[in-house]
C-alpha atoms as a PDB file:
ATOM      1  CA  UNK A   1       0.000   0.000   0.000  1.00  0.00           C
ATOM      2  CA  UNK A   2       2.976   2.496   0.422  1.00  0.00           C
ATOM      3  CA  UNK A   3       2.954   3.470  -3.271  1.00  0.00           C
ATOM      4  CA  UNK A   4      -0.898   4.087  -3.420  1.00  0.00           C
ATOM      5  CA  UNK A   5      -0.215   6.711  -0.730  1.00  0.00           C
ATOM      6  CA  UNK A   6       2.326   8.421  -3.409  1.00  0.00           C
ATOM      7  CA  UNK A   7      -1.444   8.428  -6.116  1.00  0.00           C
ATOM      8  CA  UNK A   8      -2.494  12.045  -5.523  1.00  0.00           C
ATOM      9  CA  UNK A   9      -5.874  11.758  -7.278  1.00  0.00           C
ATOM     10  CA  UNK A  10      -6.920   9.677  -5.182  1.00  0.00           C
ATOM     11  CA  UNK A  11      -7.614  11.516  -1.859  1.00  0.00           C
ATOM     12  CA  UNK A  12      -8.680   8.331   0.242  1.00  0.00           C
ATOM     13  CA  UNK A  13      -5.388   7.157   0.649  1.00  0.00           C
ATOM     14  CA  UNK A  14      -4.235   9.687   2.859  1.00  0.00           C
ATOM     15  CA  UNK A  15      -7.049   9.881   5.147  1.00  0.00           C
ATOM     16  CA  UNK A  16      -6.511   6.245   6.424  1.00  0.00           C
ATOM     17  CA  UNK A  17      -5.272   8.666   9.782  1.00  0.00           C
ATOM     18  CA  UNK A  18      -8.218   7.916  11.904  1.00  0.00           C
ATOM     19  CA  UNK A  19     -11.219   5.679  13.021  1.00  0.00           C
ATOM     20  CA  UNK A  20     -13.381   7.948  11.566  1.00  0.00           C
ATOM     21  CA  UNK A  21     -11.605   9.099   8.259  1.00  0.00           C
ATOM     22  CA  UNK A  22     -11.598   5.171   7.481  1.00  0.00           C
ATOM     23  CA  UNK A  23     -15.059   5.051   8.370  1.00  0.00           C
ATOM     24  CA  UNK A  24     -15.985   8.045   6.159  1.00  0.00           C
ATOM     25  CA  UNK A  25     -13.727   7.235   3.333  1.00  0.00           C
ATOM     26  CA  UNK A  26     -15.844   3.730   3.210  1.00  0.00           C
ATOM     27  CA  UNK A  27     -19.475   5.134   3.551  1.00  0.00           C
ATOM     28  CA  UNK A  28     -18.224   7.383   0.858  1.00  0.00           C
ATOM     29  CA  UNK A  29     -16.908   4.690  -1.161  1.00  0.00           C
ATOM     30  CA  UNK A  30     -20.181   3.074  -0.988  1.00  0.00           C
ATOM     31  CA  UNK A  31     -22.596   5.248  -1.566  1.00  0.00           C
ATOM     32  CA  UNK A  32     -20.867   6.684  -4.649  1.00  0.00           C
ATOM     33  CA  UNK A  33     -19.214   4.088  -6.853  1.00  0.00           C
ATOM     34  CA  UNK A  34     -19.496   6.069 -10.232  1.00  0.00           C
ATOM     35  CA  UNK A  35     -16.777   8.651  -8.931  1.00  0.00           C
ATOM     36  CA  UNK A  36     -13.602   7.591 -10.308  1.00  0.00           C
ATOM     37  CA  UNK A  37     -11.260   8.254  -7.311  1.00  0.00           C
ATOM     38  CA  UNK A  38     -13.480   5.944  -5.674  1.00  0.00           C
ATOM     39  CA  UNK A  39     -13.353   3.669  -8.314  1.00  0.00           C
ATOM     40  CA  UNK A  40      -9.276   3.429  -7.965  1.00  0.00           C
ATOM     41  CA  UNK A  41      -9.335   2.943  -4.171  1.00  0.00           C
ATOM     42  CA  UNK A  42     -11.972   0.570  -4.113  1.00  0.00           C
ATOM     43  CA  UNK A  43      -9.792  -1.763  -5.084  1.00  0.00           C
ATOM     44  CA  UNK A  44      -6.912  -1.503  -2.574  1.00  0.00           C
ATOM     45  CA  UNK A  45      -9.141  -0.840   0.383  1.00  0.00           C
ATOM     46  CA  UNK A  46     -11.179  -3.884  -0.367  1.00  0.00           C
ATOM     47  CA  UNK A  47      -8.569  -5.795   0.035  1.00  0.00           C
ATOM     48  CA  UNK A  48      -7.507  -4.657   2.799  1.00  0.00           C
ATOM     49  CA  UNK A  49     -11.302  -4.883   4.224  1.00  0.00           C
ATOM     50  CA  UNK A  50     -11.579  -8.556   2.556  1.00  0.00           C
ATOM     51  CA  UNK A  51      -8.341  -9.166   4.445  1.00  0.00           C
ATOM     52  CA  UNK A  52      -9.614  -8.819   7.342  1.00  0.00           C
ATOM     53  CA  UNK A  53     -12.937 -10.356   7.097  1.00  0.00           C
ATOM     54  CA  UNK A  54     -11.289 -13.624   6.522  1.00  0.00           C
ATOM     55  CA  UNK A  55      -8.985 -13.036   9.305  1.00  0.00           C
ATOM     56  CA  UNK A  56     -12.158 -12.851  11.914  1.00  0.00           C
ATOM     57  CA  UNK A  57     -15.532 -14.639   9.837  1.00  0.00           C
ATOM     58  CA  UNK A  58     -12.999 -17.370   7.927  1.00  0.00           C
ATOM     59  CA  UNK A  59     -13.380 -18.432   4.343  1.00  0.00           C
ATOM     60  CA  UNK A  60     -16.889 -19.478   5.209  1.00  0.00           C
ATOM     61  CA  UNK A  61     -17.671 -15.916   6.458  1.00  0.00           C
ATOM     62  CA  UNK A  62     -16.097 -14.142   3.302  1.00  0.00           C
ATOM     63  CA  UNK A  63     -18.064 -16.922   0.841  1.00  0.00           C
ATOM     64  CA  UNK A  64     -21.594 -15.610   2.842  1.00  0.00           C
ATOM     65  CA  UNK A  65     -20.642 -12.377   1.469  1.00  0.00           C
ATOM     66  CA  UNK A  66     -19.891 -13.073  -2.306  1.00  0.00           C
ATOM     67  CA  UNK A  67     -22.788 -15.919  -1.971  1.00  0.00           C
ATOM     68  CA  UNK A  68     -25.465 -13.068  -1.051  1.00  0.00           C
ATOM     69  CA  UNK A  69     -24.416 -10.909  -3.615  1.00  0.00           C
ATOM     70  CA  UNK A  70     -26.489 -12.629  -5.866  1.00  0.00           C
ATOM     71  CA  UNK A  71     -29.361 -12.906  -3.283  1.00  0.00           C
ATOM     72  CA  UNK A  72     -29.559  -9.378  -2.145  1.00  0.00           C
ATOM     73  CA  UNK A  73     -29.005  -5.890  -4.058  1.00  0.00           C
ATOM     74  CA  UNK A  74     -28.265  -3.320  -1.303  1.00  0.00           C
ATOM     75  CA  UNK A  75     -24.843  -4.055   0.865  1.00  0.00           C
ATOM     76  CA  UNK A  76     -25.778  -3.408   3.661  1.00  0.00           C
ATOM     77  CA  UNK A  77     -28.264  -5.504   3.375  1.00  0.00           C
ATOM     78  CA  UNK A  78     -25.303  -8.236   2.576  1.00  0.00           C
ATOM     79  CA  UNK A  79     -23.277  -7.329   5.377  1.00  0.00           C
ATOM     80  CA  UNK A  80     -25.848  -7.691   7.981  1.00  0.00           C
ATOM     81  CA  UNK A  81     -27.282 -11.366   6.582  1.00  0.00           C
ATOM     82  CA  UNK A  82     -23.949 -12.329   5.988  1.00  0.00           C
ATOM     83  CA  UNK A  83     -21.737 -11.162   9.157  1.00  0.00           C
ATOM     84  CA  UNK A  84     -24.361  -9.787  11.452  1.00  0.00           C
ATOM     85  CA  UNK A  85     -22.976  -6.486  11.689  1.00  0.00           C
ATOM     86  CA  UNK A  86     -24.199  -3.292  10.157  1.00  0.00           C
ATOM     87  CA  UNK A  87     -21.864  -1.758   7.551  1.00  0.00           C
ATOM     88  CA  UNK A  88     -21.006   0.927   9.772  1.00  0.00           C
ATOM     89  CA  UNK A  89     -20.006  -1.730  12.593  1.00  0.00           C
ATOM     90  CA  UNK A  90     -17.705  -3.324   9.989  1.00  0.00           C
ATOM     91  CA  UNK A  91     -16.189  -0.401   8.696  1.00  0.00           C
ATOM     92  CA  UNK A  92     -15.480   0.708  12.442  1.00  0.00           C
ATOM     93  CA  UNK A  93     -13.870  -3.229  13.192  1.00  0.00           C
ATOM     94  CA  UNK A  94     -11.637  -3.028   9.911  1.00  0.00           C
ATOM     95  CA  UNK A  95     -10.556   0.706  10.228  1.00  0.00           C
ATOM     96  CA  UNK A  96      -7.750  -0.466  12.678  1.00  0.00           C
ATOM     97  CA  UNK A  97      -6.248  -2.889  10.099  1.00  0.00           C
ATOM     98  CA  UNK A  98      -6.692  -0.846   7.031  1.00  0.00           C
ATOM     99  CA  UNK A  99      -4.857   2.376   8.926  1.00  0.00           C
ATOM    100  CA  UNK A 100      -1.955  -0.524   9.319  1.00  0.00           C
ATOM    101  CA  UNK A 101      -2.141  -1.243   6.025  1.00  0.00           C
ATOM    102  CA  UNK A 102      -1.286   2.533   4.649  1.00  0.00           C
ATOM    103  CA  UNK A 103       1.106   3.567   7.369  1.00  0.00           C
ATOM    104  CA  UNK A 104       3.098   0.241   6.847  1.00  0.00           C
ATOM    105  CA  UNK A 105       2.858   0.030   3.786  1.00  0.00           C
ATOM    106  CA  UNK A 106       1.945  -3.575   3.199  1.00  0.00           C
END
């Protein structure tokens, strides 16, 4: 992730500072996927989110999630039958590890 901090259209990257930047950045991120910065970042946060999903719901936990996509349109709506968390609870859980993830540069 070190060199996506260096990608100055793409403001998200440098706000991974704080709880509540990450958790900003992401409600951002979803709620407005035809923007093109957040089209670029989507990709490396997701990982890092994705990352950590598996780390604390497993395989079987991630597969829930890519299994509902077909069953549900909304993501939140995903989240919540899939993990049991609103996307706002998620987004608070994972902040810690993407923040890692840009100041480490992994």
């Amino acid at each position: 992730m070190a060199e996506k901090l260096n990608q100055k259209e793409v403001k998200f990257f440098k706000e991974m500072k704080s709880v509540e930047s990450v958790v900003r950045a992401l409600t951002i991120m979803e709620n407005n996927n035809n923007r093109e910065d957040v089209h670029e970042a989507s990709y490396a946060i997701g990982q890092l989110m994705y990352e950590w999903v598996i780390a604390e719901y497993g395989l079987n936990g991630y597969r829930r999630i890519v299994e509902n996509q077909i069953r549900v349109e909304d993501f939140s709506e995903n989240i919540k039958i899939s993990l049991g968390l609103s996307t706002k609870e998620l987004y608070r859980k994972v902040a810690p590890h993407i923040m890692a993830g840009f100041k480490y540069g992994y």
